[in-house]
Protein backbone atom coordinates (compact mmCIF):
# COMPACT_ATOMS: atom_id res chain seq x y z
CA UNK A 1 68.25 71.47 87.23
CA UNK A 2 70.51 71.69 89.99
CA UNK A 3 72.97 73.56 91.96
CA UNK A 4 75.97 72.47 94.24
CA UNK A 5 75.58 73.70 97.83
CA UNK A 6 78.42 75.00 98.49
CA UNK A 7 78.91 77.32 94.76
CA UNK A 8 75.26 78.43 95.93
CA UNK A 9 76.59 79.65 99.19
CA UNK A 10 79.49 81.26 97.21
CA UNK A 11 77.10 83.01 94.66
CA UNK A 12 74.99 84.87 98.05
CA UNK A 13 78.60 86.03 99.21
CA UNK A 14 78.65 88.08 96.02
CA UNK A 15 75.39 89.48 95.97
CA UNK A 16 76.14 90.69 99.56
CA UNK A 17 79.73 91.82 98.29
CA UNK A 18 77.87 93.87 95.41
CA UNK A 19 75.29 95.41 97.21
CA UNK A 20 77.85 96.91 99.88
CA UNK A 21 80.29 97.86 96.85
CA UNK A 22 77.38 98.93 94.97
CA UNK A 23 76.79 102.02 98.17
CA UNK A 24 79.93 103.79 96.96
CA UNK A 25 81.28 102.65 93.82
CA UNK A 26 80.04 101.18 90.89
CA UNK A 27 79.99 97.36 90.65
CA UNK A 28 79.90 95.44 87.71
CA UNK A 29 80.04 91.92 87.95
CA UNK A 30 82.38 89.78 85.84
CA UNK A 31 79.93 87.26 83.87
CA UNK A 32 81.11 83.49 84.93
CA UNK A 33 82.30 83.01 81.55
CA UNK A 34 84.54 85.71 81.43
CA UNK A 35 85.93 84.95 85.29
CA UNK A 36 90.03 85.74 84.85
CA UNK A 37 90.66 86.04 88.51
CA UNK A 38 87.91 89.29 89.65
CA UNK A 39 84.50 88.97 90.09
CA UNK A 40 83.67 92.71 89.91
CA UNK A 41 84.44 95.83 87.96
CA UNK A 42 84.38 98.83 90.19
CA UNK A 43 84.92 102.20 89.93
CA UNK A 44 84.70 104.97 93.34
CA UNK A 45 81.73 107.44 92.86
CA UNK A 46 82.27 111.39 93.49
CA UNK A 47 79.47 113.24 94.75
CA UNK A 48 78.97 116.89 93.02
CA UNK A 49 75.43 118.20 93.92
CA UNK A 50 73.00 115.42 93.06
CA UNK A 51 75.23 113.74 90.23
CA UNK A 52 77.69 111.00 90.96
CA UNK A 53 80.71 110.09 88.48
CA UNK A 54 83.43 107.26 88.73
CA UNK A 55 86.83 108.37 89.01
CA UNK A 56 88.82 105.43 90.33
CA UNK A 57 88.73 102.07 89.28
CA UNK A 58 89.91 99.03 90.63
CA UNK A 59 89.00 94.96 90.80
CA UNK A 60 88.20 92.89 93.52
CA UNK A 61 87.49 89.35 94.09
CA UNK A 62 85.45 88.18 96.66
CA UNK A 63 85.65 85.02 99.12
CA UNK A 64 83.62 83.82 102.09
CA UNK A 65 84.47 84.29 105.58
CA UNK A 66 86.02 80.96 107.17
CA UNK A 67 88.61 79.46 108.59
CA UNK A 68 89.93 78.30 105.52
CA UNK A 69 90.76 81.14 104.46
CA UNK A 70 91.65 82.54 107.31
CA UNK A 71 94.61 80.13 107.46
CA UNK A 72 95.62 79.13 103.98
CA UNK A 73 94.85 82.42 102.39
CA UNK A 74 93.49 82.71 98.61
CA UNK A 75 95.30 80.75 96.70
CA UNK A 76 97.03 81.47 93.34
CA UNK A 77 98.46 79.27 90.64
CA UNK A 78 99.56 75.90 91.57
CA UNK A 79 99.19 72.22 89.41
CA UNK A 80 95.57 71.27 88.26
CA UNK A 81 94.97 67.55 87.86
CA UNK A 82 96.34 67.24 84.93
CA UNK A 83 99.90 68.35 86.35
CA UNK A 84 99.66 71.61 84.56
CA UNK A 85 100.87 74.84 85.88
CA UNK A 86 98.59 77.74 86.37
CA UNK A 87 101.11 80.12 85.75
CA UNK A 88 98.74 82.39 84.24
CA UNK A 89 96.61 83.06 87.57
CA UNK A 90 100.19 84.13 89.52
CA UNK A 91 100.90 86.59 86.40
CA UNK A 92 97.27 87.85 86.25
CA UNK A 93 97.87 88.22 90.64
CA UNK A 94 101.47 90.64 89.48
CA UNK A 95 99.26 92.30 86.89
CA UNK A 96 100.31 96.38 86.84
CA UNK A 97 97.15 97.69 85.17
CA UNK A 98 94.09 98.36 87.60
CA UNK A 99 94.72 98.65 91.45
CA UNK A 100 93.31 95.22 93.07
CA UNK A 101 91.75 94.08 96.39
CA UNK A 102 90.48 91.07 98.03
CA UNK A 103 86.95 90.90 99.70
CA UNK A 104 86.08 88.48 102.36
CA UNK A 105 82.67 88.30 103.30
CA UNK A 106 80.68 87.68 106.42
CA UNK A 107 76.95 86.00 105.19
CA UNK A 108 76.02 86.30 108.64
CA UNK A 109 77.05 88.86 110.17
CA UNK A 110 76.18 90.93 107.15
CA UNK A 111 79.99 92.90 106.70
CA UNK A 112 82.79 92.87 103.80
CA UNK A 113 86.03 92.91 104.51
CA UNK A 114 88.18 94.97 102.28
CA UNK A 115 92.03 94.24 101.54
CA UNK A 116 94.78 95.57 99.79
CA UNK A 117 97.21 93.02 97.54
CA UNK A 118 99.37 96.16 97.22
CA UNK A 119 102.14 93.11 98.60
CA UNK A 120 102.16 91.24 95.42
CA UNK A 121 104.75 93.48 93.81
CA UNK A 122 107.10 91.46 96.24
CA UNK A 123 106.37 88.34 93.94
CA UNK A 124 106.47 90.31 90.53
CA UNK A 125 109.79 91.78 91.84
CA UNK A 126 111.30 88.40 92.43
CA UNK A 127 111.94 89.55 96.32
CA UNK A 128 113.39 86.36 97.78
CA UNK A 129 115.29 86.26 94.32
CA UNK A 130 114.39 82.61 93.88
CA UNK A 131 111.71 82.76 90.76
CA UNK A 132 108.37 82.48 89.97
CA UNK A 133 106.64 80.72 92.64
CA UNK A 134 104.32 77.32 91.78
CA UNK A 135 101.56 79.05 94.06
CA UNK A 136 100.92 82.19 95.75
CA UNK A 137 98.85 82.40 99.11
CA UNK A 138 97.68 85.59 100.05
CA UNK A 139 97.07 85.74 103.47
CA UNK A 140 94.18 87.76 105.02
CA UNK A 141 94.52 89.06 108.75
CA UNK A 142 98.29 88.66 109.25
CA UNK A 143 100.06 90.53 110.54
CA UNK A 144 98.30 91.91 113.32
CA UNK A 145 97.88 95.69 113.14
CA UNK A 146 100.67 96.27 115.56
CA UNK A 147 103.28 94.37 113.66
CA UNK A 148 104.96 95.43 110.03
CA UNK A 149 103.54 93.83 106.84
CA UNK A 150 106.62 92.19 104.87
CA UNK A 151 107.41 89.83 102.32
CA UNK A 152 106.29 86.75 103.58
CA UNK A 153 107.78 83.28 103.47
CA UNK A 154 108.54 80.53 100.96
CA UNK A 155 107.95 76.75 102.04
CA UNK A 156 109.25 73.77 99.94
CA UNK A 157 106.43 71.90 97.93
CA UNK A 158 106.84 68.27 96.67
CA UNK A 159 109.15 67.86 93.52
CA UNK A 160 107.71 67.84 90.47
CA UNK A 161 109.80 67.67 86.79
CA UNK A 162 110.63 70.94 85.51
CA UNK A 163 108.46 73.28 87.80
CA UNK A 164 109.46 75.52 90.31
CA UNK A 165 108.57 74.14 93.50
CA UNK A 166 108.38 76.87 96.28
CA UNK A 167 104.78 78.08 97.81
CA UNK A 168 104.92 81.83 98.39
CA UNK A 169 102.88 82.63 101.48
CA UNK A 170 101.92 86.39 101.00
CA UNK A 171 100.36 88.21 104.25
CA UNK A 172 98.06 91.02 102.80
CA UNK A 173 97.40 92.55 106.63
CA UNK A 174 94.61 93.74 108.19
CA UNK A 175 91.49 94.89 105.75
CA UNK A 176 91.65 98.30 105.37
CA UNK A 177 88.05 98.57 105.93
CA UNK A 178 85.15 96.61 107.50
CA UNK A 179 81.96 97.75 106.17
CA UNK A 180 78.46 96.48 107.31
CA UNK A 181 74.82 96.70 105.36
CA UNK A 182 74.26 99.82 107.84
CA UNK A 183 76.96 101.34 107.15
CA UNK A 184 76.16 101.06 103.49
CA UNK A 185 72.90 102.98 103.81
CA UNK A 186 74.90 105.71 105.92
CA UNK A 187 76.02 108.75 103.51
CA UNK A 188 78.15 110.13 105.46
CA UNK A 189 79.79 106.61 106.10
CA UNK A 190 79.96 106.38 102.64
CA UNK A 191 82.39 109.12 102.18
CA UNK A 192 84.63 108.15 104.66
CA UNK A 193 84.72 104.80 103.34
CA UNK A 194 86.00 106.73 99.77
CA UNK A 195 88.36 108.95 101.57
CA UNK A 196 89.93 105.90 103.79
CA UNK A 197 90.08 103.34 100.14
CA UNK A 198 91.34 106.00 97.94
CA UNK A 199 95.26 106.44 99.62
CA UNK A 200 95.41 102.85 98.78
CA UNK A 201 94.27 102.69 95.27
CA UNK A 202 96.07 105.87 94.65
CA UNK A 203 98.98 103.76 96.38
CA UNK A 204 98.37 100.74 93.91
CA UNK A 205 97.99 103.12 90.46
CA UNK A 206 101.51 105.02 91.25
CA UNK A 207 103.69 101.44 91.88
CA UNK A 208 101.98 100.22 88.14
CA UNK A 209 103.26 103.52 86.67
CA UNK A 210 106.84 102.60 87.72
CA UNK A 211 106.27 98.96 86.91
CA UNK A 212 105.36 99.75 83.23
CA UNK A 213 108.65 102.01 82.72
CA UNK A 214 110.82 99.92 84.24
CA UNK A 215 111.66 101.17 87.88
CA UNK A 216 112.00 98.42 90.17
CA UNK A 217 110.21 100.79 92.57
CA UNK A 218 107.35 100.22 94.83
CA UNK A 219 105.37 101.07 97.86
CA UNK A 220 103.27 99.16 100.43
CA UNK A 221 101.38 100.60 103.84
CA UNK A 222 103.69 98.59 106.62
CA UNK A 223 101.18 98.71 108.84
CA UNK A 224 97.22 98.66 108.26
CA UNK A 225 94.59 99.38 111.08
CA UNK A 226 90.92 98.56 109.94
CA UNK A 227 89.33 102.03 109.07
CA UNK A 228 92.26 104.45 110.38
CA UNK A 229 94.02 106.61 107.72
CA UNK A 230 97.27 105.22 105.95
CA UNK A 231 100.12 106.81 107.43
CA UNK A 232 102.97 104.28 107.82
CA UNK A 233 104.42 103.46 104.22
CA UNK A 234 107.31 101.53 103.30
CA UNK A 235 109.82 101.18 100.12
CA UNK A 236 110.92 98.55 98.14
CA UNK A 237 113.96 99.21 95.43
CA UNK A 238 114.73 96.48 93.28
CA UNK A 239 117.87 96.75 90.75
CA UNK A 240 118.33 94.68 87.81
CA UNK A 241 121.17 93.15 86.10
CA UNK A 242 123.22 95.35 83.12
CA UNK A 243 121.34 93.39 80.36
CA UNK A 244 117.77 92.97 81.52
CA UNK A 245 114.86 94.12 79.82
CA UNK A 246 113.67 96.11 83.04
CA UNK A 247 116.86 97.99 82.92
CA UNK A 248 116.46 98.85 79.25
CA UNK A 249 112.79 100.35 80.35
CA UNK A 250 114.30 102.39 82.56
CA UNK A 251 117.23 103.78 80.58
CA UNK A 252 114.52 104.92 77.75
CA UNK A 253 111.91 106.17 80.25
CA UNK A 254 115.07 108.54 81.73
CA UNK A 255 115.92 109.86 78.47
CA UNK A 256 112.11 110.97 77.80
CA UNK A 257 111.85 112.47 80.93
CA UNK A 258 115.42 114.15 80.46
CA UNK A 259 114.49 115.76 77.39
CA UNK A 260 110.77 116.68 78.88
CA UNK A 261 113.26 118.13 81.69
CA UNK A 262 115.68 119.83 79.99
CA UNK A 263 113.33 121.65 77.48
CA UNK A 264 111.67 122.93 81.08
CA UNK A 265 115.39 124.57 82.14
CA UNK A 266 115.56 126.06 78.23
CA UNK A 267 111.84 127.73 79.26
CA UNK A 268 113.18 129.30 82.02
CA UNK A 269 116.67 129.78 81.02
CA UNK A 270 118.62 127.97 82.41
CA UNK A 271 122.06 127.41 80.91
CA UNK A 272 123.87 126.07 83.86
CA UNK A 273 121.59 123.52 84.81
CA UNK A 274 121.24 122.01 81.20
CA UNK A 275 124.99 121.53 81.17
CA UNK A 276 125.23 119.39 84.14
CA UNK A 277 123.35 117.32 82.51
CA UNK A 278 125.68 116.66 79.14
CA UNK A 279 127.62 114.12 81.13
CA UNK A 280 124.36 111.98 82.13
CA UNK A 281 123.08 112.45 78.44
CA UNK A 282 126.03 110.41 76.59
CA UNK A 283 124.69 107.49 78.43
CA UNK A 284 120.82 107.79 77.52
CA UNK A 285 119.19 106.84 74.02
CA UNK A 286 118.34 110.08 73.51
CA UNK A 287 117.98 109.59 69.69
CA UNK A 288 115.78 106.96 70.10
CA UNK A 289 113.08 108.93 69.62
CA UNK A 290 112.53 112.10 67.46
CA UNK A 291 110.71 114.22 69.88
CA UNK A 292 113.09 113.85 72.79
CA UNK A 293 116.22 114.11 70.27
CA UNK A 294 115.04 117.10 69.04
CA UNK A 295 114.40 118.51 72.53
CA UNK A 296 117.82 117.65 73.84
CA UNK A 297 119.51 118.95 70.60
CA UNK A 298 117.53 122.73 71.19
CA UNK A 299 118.22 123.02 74.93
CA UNK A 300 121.55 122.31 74.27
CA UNK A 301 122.23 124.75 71.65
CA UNK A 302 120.11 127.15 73.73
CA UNK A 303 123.16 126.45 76.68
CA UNK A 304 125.57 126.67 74.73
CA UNK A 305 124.43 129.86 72.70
């Protein structure tokens, strides 16, 4: 039986990753065979008396410290071998479901390094509006803390038949946290790791709930210092053309939350406000779907009563 050196010094970066994680979330590792792209389940832990209970999930994957990746980043898609694209890995990276980070660990100097990806929406939004990219590079520890977090660059790869050819180098920042063994057995550490993560997950969860209805709206932090508070944000808007699915999402997802809306102005009464919106409502499926015809049909009886 053997092992390759260099997997083995892979596999110790994850035990280290999981017993830091493990201090203030839980930390479920992904079993090799079942290894999409993460290579741990987590969760944040609340404190309440002497009980702990997970209330906000989120994936990482973990590298090792080097100046590999310090300079090419972590690497996504790209051609195996074979001349096959891994297409898969880049959509798995754009993924809107669970919030997820990068962790870069330090075997001897004992930390973790903990980044946001929050930047990816940039490649599921088509930013540079030339595709899908071969390969996406996220790039750890660029920008400096000083300097705004954008979109990145593309750079020309080699031609190859029928495949798009551009390599998307992603910066990712600063990590948002550092976080050494002793400050893993520190409680009160502990908590302000929590309270410095959560903005960021909390970040991550509110752009997937406007990428699954359809708004081409998103947020990243445009600047990250290493264990300060998130307080510079920016927006990204993205429109898309008459006939696209996106835009369909978004026409439906307006007329459930017009009738949700308008059934809240027939509560409190409000005629006047319900009949602004009978212009806005002859361009929204409203019939679409029983509930929110049904709504817009009473509140505008109710207005017009």
């Amino acid at each position: 039986m053997q092992r390759l050196f260099s997997y083995r010094q892979g596999d110790r970066a994850e035990y280290l990753a999981q017993y830091i994680l493990s201090a203030f979330a839980i930390s479920v590792p992904v079993p090799r065979q079942e290894d999409v792209g993460s290579d741990f389940h987590c969760s944040l832990l609340k404190r309440e008396s002497n009980n702990l209970r997970p209330y906000l999930p989120f994936n990482i994957q973990v590298k090792s410290y080097g100046d590999s990746v310090r300079t090419e980043g972590i690497a996504f898609g790209g051609i195996t071998d074979r001349g096959n694209w891994r297409n898969h890995e880049i959509e798995q990276l754009c993924q809107a479901d669970t919030p997820f980070l990068i962790g870069i660990v330090n075997k001897e100097r004992q930390w973790l390094d903990v980044f946001s990806t929050i930047t990816r929406y940039f490649v599921r939004y088509n930013w540079h509006q030339k595709g899908t990219p071969r390969q996406v590079n996220l790039i750890p520890y660029q920008p400096n803390e000083d300097q705004d977090l954008g979109c990145g660059a593309l750079e020309d790869l080699e031609e190859k038949a029928n495949m798009p050819r551009m390599l998307w180098k992603l910066p990712i920042g600063q990590p948002v946290l550092r976080i050494t063994i002793e400050d893993s057995e520190n409680t009160e550490t502990c908590e302000q790791i929590k309270h410095l993560l959560e903005p960021h997950l909390r970040m991550d969860q509110e752009n997937a709930v406007f990428a699954r209805i359809g708004l081409g709206y998103f947020n990243w932090p445009l600047r990250i210092r290493t264990g300060q508070p998130l307080h510079h944000g920016a927006v990204g808007l993205v429109s898309p053309p008459f006939d696209a699915q996106m835009l369909q999402g978004q026409i439906l997802s307006m007329a459930r939350m017009a009738g949700s809306l308008l059934k809240s102005y027939q509560i409190k009464g409000m005629k006047r406000e319900i009949l602004d919106w009978e212009q806005v409502l002859r361009q929204l499926p409203t019939g679409a779907d029983e509930v929110i015809s049904r709504s817009v049909q009473e509140a505008l009886q109710f207005a017009h009563s």
